[in-house]
PDB file of N, CA and C in Angstrom:
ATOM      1  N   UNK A   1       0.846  -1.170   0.000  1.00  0.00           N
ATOM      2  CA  UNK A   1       0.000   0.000   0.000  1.00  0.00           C
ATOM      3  C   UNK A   1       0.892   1.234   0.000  1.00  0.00           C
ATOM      4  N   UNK A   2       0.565   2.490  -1.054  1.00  0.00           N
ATOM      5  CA  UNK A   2       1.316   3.408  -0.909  1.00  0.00           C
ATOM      6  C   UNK A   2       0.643   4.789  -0.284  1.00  0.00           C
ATOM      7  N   UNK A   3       1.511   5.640   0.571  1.00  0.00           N
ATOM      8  CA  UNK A   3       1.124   6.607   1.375  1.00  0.00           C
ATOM      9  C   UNK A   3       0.959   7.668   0.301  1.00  0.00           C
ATOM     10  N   UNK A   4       0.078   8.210   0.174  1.00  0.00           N
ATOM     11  CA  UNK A   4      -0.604   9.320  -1.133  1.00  0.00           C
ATOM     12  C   UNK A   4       0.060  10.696  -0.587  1.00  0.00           C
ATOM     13  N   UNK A   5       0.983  10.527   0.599  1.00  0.00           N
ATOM     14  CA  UNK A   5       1.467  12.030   0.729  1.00  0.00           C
ATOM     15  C   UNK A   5       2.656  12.022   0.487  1.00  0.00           C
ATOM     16  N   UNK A   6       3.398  10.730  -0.229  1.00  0.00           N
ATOM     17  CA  UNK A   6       4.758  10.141  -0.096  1.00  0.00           C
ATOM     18  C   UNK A   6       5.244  10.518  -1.340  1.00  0.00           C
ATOM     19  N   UNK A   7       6.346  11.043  -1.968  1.00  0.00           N
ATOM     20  CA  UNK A   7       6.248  10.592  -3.249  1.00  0.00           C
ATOM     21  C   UNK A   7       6.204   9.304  -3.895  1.00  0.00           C
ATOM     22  N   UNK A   8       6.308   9.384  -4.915  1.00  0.00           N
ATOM     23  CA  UNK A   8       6.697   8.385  -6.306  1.00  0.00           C
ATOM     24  C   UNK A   8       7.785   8.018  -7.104  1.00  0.00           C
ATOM     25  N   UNK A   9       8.462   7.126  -7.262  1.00  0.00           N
ATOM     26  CA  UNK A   9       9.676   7.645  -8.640  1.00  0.00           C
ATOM     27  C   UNK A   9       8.803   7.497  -9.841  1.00  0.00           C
ATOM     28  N   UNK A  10       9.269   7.627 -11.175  1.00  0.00           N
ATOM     29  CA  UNK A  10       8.197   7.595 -12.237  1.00  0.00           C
ATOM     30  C   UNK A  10       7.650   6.426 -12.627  1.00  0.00           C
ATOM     31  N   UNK A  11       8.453   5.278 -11.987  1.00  0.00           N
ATOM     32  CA  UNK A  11       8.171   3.783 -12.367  1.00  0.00           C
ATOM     33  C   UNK A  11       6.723   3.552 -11.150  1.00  0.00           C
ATOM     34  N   UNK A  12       6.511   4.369 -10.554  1.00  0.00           N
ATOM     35  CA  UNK A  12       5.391   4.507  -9.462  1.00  0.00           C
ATOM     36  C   UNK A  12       6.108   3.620  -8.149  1.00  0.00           C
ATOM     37  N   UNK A  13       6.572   3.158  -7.773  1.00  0.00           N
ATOM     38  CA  UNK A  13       7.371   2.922  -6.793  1.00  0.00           C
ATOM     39  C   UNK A  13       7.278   3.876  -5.871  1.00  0.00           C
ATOM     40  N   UNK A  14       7.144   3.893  -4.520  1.00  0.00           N
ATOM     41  CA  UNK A  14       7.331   4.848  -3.512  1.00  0.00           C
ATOM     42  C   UNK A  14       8.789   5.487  -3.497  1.00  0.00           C
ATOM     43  N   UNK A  15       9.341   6.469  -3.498  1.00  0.00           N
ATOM     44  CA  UNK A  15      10.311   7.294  -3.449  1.00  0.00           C
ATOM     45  C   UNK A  15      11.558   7.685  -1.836  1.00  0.00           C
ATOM     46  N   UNK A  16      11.971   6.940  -1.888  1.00  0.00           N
ATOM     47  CA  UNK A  16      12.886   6.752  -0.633  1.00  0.00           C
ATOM     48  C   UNK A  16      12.819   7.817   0.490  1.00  0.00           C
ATOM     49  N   UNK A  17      12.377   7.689   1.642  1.00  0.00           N
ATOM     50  CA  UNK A  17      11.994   8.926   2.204  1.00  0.00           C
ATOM     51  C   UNK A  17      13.154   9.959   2.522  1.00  0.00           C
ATOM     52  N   UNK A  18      14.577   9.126   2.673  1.00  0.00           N
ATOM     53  CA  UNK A  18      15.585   9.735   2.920  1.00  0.00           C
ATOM     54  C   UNK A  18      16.587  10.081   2.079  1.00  0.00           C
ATOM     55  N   UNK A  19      15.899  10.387   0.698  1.00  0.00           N
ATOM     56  CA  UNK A  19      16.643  10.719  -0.325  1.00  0.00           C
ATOM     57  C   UNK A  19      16.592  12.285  -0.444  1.00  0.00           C
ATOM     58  N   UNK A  20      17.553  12.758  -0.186  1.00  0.00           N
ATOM     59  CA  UNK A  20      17.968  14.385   0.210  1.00  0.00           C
ATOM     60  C   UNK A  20      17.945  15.006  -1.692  1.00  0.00           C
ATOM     61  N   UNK A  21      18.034  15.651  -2.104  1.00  0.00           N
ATOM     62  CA  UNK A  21      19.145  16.127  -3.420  1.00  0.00           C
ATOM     63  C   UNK A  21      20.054  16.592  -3.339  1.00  0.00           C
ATOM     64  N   UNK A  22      20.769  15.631  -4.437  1.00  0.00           N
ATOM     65  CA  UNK A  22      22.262  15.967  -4.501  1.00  0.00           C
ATOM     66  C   UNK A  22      22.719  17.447  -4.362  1.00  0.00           C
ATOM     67  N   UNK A  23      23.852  17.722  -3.577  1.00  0.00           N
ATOM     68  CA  UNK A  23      24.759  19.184  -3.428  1.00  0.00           C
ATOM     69  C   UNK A  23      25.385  19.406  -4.474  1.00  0.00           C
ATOM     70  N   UNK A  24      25.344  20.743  -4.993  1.00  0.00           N
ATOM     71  CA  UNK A  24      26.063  21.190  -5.991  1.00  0.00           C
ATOM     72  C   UNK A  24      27.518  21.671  -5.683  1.00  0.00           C
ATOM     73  N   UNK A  25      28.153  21.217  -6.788  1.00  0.00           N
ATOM     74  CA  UNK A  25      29.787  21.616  -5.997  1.00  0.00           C
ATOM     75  C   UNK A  25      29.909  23.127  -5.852  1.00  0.00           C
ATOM     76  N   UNK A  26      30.544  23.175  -5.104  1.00  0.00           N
ATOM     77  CA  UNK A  26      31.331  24.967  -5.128  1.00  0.00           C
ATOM     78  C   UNK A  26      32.321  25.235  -5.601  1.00  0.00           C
ATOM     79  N   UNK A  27      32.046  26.358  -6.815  1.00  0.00           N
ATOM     80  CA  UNK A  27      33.114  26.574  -7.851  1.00  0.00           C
ATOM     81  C   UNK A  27      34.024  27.329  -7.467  1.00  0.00           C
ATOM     82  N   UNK A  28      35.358  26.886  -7.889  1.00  0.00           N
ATOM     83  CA  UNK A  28      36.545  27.640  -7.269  1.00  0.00           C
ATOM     84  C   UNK A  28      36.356  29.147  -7.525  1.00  0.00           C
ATOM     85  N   UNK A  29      36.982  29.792  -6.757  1.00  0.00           N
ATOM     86  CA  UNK A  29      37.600  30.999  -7.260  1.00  0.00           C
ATOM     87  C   UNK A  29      38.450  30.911  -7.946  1.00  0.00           C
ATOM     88  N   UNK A  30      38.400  32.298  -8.915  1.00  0.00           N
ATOM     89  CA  UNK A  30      39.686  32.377 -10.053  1.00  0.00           C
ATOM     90  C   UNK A  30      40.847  32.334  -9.765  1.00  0.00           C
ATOM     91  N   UNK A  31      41.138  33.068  -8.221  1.00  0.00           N
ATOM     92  CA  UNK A  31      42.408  33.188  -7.533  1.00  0.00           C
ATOM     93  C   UNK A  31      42.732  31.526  -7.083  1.00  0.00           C
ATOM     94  N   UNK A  32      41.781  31.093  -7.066  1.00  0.00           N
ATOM     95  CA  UNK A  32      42.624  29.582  -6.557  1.00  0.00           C
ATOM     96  C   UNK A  32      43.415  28.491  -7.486  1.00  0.00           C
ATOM     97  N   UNK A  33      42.974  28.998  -8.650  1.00  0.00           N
ATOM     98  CA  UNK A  33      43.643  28.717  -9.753  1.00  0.00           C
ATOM     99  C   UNK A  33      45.558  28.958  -9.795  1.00  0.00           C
ATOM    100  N   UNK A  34      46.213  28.427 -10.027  1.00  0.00           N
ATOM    101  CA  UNK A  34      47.530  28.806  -9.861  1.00  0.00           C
ATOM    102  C   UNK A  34      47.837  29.293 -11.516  1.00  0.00           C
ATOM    103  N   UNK A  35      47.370  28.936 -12.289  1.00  0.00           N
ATOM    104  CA  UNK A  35      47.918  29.646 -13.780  1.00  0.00           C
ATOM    105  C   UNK A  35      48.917  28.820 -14.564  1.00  0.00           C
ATOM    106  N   UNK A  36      49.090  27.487 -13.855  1.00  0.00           N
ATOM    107  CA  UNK A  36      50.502  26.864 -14.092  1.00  0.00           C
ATOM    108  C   UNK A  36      49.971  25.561 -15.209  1.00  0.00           C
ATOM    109  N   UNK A  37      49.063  25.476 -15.557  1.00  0.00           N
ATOM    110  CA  UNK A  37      48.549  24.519 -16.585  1.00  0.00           C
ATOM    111  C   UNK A  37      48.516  22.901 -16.139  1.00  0.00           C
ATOM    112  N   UNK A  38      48.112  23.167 -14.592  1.00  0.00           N
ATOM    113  CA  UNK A  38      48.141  21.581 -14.182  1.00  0.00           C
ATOM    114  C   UNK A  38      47.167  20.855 -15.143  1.00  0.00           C
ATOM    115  N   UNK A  39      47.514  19.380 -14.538  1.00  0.00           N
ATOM    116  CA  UNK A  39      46.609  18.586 -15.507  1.00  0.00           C
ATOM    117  C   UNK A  39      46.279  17.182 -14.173  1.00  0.00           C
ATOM    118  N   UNK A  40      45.217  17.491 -13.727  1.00  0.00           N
ATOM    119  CA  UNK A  40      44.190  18.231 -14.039  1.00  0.00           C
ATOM    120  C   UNK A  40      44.040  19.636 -13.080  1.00  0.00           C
ATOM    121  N   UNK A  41      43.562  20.823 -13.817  1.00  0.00           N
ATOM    122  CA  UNK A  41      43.089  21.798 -13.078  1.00  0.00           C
ATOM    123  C   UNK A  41      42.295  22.017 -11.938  1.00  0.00           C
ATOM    124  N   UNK A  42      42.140  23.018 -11.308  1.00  0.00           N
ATOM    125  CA  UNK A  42      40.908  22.569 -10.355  1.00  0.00           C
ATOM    126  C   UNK A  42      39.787  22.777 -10.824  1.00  0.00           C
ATOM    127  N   UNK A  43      39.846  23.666 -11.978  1.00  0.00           N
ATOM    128  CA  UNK A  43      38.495  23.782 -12.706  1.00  0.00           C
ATOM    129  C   UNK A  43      38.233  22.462 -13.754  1.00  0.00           C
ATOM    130  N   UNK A  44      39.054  21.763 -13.621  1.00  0.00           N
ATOM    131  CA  UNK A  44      38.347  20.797 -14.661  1.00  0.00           C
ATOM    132  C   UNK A  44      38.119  19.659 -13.795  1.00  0.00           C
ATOM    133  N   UNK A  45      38.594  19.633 -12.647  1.00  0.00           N
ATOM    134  CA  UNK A  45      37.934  18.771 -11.255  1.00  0.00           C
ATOM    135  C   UNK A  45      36.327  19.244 -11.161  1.00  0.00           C
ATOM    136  N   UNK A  46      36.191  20.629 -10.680  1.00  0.00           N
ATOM    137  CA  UNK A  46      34.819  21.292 -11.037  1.00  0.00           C
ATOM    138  C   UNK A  46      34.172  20.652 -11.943  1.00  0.00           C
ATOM    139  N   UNK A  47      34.700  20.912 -13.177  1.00  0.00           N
ATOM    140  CA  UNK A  47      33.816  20.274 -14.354  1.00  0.00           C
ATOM    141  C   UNK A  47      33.143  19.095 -14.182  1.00  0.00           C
ATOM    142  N   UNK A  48      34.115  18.213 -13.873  1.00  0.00           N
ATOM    143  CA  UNK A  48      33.876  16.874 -13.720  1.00  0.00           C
ATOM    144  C   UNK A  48      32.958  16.390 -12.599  1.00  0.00           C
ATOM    145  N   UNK A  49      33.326  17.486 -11.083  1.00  0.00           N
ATOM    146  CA  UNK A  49      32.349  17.394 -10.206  1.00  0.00           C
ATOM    147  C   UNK A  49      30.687  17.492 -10.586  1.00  0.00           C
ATOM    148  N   UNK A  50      30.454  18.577 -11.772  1.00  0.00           N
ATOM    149  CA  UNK A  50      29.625  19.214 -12.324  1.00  0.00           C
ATOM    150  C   UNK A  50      28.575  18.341 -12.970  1.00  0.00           C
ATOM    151  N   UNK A  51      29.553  17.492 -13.335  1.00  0.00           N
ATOM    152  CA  UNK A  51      29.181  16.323 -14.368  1.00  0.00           C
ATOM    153  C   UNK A  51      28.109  15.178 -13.781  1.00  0.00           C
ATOM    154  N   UNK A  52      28.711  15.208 -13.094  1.00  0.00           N
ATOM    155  CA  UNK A  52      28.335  13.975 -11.832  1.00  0.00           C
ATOM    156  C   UNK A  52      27.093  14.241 -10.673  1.00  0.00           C
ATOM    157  N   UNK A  53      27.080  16.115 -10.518  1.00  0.00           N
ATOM    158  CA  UNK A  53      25.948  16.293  -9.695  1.00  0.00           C
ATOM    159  C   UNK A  53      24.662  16.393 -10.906  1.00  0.00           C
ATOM    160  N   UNK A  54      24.950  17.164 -12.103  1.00  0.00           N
ATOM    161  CA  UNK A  54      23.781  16.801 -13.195  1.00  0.00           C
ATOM    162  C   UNK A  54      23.104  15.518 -13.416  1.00  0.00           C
ATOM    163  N   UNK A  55      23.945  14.640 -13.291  1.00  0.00           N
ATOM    164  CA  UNK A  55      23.482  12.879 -13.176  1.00  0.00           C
ATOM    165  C   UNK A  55      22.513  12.819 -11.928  1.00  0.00           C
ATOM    166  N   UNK A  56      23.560  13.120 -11.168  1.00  0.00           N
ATOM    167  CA  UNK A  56      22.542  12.607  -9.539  1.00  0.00           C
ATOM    168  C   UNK A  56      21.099  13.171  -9.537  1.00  0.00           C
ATOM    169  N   UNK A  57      21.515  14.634 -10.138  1.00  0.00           N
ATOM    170  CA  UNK A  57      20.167  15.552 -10.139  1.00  0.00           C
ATOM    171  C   UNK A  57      19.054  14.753 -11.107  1.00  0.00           C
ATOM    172  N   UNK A  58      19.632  14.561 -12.256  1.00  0.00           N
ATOM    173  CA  UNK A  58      18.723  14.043 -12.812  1.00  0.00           C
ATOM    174  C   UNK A  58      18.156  12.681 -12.943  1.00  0.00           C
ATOM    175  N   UNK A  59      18.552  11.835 -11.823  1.00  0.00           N
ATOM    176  CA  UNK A  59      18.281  10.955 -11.219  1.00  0.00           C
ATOM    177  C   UNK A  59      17.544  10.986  -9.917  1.00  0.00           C
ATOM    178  N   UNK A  60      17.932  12.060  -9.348  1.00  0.00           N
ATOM    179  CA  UNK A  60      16.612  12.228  -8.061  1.00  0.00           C
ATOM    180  C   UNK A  60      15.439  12.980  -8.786  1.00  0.00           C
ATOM    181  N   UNK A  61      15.764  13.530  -9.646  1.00  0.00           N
ATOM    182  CA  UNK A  61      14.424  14.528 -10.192  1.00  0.00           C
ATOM    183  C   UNK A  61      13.162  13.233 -10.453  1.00  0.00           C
ATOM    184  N   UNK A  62      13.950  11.899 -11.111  1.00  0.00           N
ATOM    185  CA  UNK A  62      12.995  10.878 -11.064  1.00  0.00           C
ATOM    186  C   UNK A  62      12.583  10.399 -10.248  1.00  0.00           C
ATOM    187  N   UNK A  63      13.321  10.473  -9.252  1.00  0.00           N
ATOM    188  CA  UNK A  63      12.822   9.523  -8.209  1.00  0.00           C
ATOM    189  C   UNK A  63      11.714  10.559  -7.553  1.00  0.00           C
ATOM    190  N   UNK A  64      11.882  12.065  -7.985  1.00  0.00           N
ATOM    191  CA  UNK A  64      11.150  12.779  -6.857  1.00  0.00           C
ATOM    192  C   UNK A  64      10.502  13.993  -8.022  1.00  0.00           C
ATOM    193  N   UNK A  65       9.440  12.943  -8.953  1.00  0.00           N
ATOM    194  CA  UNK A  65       8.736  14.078 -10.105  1.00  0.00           C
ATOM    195  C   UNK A  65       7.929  15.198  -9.337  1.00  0.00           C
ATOM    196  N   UNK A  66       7.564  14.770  -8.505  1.00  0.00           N
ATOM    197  CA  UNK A  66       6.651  16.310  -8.132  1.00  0.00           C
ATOM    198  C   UNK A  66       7.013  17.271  -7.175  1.00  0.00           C
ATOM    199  N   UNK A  67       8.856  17.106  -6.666  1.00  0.00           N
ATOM    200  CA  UNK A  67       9.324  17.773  -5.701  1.00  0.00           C
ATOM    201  C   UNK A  67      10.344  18.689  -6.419  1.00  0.00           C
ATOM    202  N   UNK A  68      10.646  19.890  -6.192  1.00  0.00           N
ATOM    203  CA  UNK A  68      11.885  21.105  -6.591  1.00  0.00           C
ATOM    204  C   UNK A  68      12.995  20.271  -5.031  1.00  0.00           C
ATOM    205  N   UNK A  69      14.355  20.283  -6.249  1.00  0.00           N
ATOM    206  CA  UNK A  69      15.787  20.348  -5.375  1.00  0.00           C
ATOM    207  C   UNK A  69      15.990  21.287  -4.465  1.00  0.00           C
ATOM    208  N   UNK A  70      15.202  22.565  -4.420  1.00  0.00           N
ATOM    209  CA  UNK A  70      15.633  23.913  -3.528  1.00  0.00           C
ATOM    210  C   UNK A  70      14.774  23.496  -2.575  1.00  0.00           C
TER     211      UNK A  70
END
């Protein structure tokens, strides 16, 4: 039996009650950048962090169609 105040994921499944949404990374400052052409940068760590919270996001967005991340 499902609780009608609970969510859903889209497969209709009840929606994990303790599923938070994913944190978005915090983008460096420019100054934290050293200028020295590491490999990898910290901005392309970012990127990649970036990459990975868009997934999650758009993986809880399913699990949680009728709820906003904020």
């Amino acid at each position: 039996m499902t609780d009608p105040q609970r969510p859903t994921t889209a497969e209709g499944a009840p929606a994990p009650s303790n599923d938070p949404p994913p944190t978005r990374p915090q983008r460096p400052d420019d100054e934290d950048c050293c200028g020295q052409g590491c490999v990898p940068c910290i901005f392309d760590l970012y990127d990649e962090a970036m990459g990975r919270y868009r997934d999650a996001l758009a993986a809880w967005k399913e699990r949680h169609p009728d709820e906003s991340p904020e």
